[in-house]
N, C-alpha and C. Protein backbone atom coordinates (compact mmCIF):
# COMPACT_ATOMS: atom_id res chain seq x y z
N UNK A 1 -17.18 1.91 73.93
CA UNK A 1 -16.64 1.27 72.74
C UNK A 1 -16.47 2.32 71.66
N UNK A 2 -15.26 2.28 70.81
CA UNK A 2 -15.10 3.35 70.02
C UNK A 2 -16.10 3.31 68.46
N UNK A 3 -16.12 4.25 68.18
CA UNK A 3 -16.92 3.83 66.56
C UNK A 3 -16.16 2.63 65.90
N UNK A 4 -14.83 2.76 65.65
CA UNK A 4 -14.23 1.88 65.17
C UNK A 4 -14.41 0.43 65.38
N UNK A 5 -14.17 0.31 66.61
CA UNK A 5 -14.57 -1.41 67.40
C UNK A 5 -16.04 -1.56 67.22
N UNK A 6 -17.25 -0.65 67.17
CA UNK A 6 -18.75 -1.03 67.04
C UNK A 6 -18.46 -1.61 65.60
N UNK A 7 -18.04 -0.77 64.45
CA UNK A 7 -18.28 -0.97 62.81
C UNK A 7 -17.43 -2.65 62.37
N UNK A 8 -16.27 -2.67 63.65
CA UNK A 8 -15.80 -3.92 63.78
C UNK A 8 -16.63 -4.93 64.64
N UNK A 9 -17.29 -4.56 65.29
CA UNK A 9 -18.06 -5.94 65.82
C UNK A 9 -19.54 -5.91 65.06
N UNK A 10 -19.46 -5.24 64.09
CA UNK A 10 -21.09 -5.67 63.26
C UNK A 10 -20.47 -6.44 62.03
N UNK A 11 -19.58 -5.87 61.89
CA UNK A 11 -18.75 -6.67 60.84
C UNK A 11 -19.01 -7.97 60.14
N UNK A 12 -19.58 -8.07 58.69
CA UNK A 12 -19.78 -9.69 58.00
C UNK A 12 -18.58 -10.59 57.75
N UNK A 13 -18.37 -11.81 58.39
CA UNK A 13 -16.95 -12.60 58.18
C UNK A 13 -17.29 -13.62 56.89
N UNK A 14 -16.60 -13.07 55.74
CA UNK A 14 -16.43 -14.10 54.69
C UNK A 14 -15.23 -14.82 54.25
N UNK A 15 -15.39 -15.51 53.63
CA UNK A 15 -14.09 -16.68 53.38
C UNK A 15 -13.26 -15.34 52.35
N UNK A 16 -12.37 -16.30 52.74
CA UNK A 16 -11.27 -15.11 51.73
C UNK A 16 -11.15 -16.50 50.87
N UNK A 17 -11.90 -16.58 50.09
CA UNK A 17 -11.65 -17.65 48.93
C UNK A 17 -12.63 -17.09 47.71
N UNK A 18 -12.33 -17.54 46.73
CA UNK A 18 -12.84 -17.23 45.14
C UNK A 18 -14.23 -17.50 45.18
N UNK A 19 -14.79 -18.65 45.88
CA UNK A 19 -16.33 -18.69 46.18
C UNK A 19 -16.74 -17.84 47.33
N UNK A 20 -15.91 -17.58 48.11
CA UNK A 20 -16.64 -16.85 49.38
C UNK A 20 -16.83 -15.09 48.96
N UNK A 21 -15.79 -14.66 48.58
CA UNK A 21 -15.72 -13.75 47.91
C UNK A 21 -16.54 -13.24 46.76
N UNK A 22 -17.05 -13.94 46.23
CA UNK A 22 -18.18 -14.11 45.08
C UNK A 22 -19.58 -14.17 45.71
N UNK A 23 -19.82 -14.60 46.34
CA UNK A 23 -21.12 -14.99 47.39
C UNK A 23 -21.22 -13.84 48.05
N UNK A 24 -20.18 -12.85 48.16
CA UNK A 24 -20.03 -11.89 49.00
C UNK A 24 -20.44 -10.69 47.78
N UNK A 25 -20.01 -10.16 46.97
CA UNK A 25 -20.37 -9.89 46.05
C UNK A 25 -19.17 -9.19 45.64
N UNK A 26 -18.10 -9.42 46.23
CA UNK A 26 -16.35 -8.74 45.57
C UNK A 26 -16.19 -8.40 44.30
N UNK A 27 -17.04 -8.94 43.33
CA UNK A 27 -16.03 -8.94 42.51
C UNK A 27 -16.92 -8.09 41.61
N UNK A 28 -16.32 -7.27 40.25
CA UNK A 28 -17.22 -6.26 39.87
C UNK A 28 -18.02 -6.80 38.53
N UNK A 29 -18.40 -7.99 38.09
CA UNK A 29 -18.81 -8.63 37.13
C UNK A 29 -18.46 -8.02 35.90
N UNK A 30 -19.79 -7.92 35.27
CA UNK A 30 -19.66 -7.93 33.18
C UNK A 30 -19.46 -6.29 33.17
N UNK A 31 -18.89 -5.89 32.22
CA UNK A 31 -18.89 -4.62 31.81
C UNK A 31 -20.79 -3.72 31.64
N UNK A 32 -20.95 -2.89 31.81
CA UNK A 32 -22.45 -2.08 32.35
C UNK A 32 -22.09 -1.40 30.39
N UNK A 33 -23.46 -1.68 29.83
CA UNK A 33 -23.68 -0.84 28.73
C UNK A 33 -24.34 0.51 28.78
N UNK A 34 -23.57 1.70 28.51
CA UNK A 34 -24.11 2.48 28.00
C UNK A 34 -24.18 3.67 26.93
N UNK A 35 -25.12 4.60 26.97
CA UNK A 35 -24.87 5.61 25.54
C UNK A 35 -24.72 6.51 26.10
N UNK A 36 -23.95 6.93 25.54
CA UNK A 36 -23.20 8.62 25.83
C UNK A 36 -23.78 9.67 24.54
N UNK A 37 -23.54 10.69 24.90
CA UNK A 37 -23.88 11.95 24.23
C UNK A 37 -22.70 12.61 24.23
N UNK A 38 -22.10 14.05 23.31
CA UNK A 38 -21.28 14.69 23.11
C UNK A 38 -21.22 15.49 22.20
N UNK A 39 -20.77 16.94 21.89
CA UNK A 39 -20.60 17.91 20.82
C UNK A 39 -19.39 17.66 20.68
N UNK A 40 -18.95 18.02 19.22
CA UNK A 40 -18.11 17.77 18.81
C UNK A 40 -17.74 18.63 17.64
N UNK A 41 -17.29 19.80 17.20
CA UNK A 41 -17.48 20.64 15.89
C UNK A 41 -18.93 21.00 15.81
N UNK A 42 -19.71 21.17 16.33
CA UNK A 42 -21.14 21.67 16.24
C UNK A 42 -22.41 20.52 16.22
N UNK A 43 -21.57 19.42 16.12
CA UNK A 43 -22.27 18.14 15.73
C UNK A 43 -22.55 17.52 17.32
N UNK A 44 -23.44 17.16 17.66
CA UNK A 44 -23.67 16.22 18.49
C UNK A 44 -24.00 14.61 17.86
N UNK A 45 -22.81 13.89 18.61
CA UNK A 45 -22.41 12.49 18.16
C UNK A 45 -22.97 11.47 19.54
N UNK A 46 -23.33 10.28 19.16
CA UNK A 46 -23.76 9.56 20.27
C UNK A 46 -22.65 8.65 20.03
N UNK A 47 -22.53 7.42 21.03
CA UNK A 47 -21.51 5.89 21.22
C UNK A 47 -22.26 5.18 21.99
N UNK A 48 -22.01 3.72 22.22
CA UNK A 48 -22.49 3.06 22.66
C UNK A 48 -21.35 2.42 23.26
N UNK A 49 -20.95 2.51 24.94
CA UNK A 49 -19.49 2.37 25.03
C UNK A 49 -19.98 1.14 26.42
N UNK A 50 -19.19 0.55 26.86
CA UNK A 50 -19.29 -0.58 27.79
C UNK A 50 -18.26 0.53 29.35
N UNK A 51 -19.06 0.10 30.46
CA UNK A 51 -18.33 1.02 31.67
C UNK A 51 -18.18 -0.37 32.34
N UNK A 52 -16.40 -0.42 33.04
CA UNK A 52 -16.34 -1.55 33.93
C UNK A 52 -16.48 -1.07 35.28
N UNK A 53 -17.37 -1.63 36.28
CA UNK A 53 -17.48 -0.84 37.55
C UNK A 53 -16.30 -1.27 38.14
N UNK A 54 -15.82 -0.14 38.79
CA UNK A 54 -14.52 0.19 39.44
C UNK A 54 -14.35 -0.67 40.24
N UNK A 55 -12.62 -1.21 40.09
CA UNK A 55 -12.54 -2.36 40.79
C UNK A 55 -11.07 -2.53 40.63
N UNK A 56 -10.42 -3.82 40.73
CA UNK A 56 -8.61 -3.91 40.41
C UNK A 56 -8.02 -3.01 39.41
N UNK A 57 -8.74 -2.87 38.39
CA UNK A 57 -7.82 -2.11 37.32
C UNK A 57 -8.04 -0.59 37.86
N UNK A 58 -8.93 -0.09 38.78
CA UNK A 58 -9.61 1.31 38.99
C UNK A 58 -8.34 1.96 39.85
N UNK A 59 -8.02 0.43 41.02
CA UNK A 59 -7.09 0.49 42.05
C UNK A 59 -6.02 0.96 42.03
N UNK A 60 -5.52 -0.15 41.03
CA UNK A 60 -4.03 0.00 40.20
C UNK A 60 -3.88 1.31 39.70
N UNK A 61 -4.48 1.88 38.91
CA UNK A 61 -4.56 3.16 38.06
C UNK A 61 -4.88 4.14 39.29
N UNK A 62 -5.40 4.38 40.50
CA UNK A 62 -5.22 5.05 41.43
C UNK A 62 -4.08 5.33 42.20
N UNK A 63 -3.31 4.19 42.18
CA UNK A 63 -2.46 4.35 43.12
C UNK A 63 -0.81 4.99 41.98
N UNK A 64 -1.07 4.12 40.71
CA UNK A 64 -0.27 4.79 40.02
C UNK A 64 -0.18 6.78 40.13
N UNK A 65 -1.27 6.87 39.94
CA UNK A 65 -1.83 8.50 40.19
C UNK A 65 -1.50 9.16 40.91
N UNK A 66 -1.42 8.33 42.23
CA UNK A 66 -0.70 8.99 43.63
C UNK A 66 0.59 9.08 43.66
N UNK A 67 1.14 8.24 42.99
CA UNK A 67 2.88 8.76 42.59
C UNK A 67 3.32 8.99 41.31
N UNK A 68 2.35 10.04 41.01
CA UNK A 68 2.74 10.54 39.90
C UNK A 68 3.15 9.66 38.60
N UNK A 69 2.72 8.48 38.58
CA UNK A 69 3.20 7.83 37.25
C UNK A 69 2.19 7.82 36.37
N UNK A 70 0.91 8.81 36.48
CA UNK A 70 0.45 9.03 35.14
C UNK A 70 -0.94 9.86 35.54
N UNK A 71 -1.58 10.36 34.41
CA UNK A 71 -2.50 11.29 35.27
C UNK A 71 -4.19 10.33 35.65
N UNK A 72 -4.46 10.96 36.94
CA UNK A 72 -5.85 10.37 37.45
C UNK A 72 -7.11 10.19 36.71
N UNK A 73 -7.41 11.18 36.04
CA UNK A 73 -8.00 11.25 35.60
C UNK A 73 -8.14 10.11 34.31
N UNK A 74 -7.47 10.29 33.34
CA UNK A 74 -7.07 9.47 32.01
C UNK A 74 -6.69 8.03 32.69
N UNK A 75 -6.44 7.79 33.75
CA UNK A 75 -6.26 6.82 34.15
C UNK A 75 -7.63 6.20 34.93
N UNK A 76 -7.94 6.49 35.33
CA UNK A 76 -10.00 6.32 35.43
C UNK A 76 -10.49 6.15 34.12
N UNK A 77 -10.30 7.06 33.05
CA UNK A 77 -10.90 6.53 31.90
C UNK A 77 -10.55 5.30 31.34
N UNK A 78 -9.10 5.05 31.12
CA UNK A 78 -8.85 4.16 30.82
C UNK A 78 -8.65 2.71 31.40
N UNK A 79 -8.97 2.44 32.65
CA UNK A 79 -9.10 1.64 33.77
C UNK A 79 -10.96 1.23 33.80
N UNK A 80 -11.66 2.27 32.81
CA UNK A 80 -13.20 1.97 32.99
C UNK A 80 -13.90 1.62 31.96
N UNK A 81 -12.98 2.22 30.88
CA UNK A 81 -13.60 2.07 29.64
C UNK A 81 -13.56 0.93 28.83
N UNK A 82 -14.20 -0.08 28.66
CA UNK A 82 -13.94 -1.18 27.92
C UNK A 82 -14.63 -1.56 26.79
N UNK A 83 -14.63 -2.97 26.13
CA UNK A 83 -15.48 -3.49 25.49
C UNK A 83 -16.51 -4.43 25.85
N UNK A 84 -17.14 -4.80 24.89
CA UNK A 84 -18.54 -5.69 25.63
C UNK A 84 -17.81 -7.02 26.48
N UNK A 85 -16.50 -7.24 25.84
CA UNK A 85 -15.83 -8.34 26.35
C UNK A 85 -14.62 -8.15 28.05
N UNK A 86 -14.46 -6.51 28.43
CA UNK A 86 -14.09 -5.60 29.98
C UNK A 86 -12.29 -5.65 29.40
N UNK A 87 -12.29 -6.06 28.11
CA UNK A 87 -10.91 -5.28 27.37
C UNK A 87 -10.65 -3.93 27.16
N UNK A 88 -9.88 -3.42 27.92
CA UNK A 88 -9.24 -1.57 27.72
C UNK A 88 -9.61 -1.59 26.32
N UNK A 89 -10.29 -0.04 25.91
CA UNK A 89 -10.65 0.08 24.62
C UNK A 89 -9.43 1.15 24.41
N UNK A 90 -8.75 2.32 25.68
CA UNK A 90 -7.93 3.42 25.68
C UNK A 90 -6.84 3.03 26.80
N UNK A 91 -5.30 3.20 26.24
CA UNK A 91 -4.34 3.55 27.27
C UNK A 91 -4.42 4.85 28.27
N UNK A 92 -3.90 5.11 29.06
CA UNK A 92 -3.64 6.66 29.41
C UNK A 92 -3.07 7.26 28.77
N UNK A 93 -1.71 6.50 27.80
CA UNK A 93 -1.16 7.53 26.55
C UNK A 93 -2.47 7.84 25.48
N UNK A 94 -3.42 7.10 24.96
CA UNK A 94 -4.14 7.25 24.13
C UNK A 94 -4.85 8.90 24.72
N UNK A 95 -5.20 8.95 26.23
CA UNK A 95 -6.24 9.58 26.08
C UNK A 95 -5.56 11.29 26.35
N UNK A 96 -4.31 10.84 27.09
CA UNK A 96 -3.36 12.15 27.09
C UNK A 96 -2.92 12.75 25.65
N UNK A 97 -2.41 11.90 25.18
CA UNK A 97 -1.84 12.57 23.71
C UNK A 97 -0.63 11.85 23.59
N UNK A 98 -0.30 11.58 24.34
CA UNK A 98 1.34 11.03 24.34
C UNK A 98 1.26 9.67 23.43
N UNK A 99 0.35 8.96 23.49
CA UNK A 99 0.64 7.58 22.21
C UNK A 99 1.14 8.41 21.02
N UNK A 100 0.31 9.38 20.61
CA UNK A 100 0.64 9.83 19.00
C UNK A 100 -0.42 11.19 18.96
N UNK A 101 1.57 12.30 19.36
CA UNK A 101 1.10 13.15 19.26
C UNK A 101 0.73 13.90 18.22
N UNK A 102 0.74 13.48 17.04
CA UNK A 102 -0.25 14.00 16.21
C UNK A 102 -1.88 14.04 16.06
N UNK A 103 -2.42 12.69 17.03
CA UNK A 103 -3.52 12.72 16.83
C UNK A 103 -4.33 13.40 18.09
N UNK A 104 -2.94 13.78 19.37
CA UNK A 104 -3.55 14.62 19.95
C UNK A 104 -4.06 13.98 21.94
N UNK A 105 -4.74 14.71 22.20
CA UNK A 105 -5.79 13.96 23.18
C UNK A 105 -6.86 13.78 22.94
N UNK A 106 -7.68 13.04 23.69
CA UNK A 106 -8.80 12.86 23.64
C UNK A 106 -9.65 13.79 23.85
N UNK A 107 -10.85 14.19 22.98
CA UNK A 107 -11.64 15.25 23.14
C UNK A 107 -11.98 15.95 24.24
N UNK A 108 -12.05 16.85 24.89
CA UNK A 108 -12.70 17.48 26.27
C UNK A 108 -13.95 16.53 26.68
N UNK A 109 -14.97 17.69 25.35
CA UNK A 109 -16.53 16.82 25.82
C UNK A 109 -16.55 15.67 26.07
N UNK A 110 -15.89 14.51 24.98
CA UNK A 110 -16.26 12.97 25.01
C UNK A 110 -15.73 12.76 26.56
N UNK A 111 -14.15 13.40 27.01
CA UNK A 111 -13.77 12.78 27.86
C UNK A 111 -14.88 13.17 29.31
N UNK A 112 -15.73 14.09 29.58
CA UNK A 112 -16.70 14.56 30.25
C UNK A 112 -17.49 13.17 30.45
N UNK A 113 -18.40 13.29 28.88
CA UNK A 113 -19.16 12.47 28.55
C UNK A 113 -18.97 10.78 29.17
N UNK A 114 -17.20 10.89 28.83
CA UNK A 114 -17.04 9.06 29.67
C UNK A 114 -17.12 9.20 31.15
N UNK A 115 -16.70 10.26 31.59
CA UNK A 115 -16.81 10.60 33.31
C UNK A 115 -17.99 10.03 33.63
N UNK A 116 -18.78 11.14 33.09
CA UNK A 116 -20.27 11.06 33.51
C UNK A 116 -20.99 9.47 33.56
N UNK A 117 -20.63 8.76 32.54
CA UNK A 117 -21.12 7.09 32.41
C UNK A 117 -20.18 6.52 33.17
N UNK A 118 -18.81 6.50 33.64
CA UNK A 118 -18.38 6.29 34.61
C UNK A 118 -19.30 6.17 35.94
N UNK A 119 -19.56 7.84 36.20
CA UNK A 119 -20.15 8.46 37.24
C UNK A 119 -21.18 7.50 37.87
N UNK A 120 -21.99 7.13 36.92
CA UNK A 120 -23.55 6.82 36.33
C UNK A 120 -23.32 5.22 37.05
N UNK A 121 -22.57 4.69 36.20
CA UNK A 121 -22.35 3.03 36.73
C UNK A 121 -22.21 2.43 38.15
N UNK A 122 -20.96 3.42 38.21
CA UNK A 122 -20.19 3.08 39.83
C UNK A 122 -21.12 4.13 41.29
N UNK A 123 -22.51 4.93 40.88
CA UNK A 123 -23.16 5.81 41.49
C UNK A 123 -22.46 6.77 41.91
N UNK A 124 -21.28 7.38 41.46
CA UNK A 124 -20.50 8.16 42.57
C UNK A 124 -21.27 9.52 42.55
N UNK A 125 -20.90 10.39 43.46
CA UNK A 125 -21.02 11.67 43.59
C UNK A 125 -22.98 11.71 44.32
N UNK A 126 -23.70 10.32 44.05
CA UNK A 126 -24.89 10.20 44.64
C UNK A 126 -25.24 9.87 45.78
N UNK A 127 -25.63 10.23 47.16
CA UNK A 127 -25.73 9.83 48.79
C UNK A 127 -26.37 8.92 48.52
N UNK A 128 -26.64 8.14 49.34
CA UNK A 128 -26.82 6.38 49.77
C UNK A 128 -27.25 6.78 50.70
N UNK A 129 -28.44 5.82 50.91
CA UNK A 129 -29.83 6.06 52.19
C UNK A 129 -29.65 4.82 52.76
């Protein structure tokens, strides 16, 4: 039997419905609070920013990425970053520069800083036992 057909016959069968799916644990609930750190002009500034764990909007903004309709990165931020209520707090124009280029892009550090609470929420980059 191939790996493939074993990982398919251990396989959990859930309803493809809004309760089964939920019971299952699909869906990525409330926005995750946390505080960030960052320099900024010599100053180190804190926030208290809401992370949505990656999920439909993470998707969407991925796949946009893959054909080039906007960049990956800024598009992770802005696909994660929300309010206490999982409302986009940043476009991808916001965080590129392109909304208003006078005010620029979004900082280096901060944008680090949201990675990292990104990072933090969704566990990435951490092995699983």
């Amino acid at each position: 039997m191939s790996r493939a057909a074993k990982k398919t016959a251990t396989a959990r069968a859930v309803s493809l419905s809004v309760a089964g799916l939920q019971k299952a644990g699909a869906f990525t609930g409330r926005p995750v609070e946390k505080e960030i750190r960052w320099n900024q002009g010599g100053e180190e500034l804190t926030a208290t920013v809401y992370v949505r764990p990656l999920g439909f909007q993470a998707a969407v903004s991925d796949v946009l990425s893959a054909t080039n309709k906007h960049d990956g990165v800024a598009g992770r931020i802005a696909a994660s970053i929300c309010d206490q209520d999982g409302k986009a707090v940043f476009t991808v124009a916001d965080i590129t520069g392109e909304a208003d280029p006078e005010r620029g892009a979004l900082d280096g550090n901060l944008s680090v800083a949201l990675l990292m609470a990104i990072g933090e929420v969704n566990n990435l980059g951490k092995a699983t036992s």
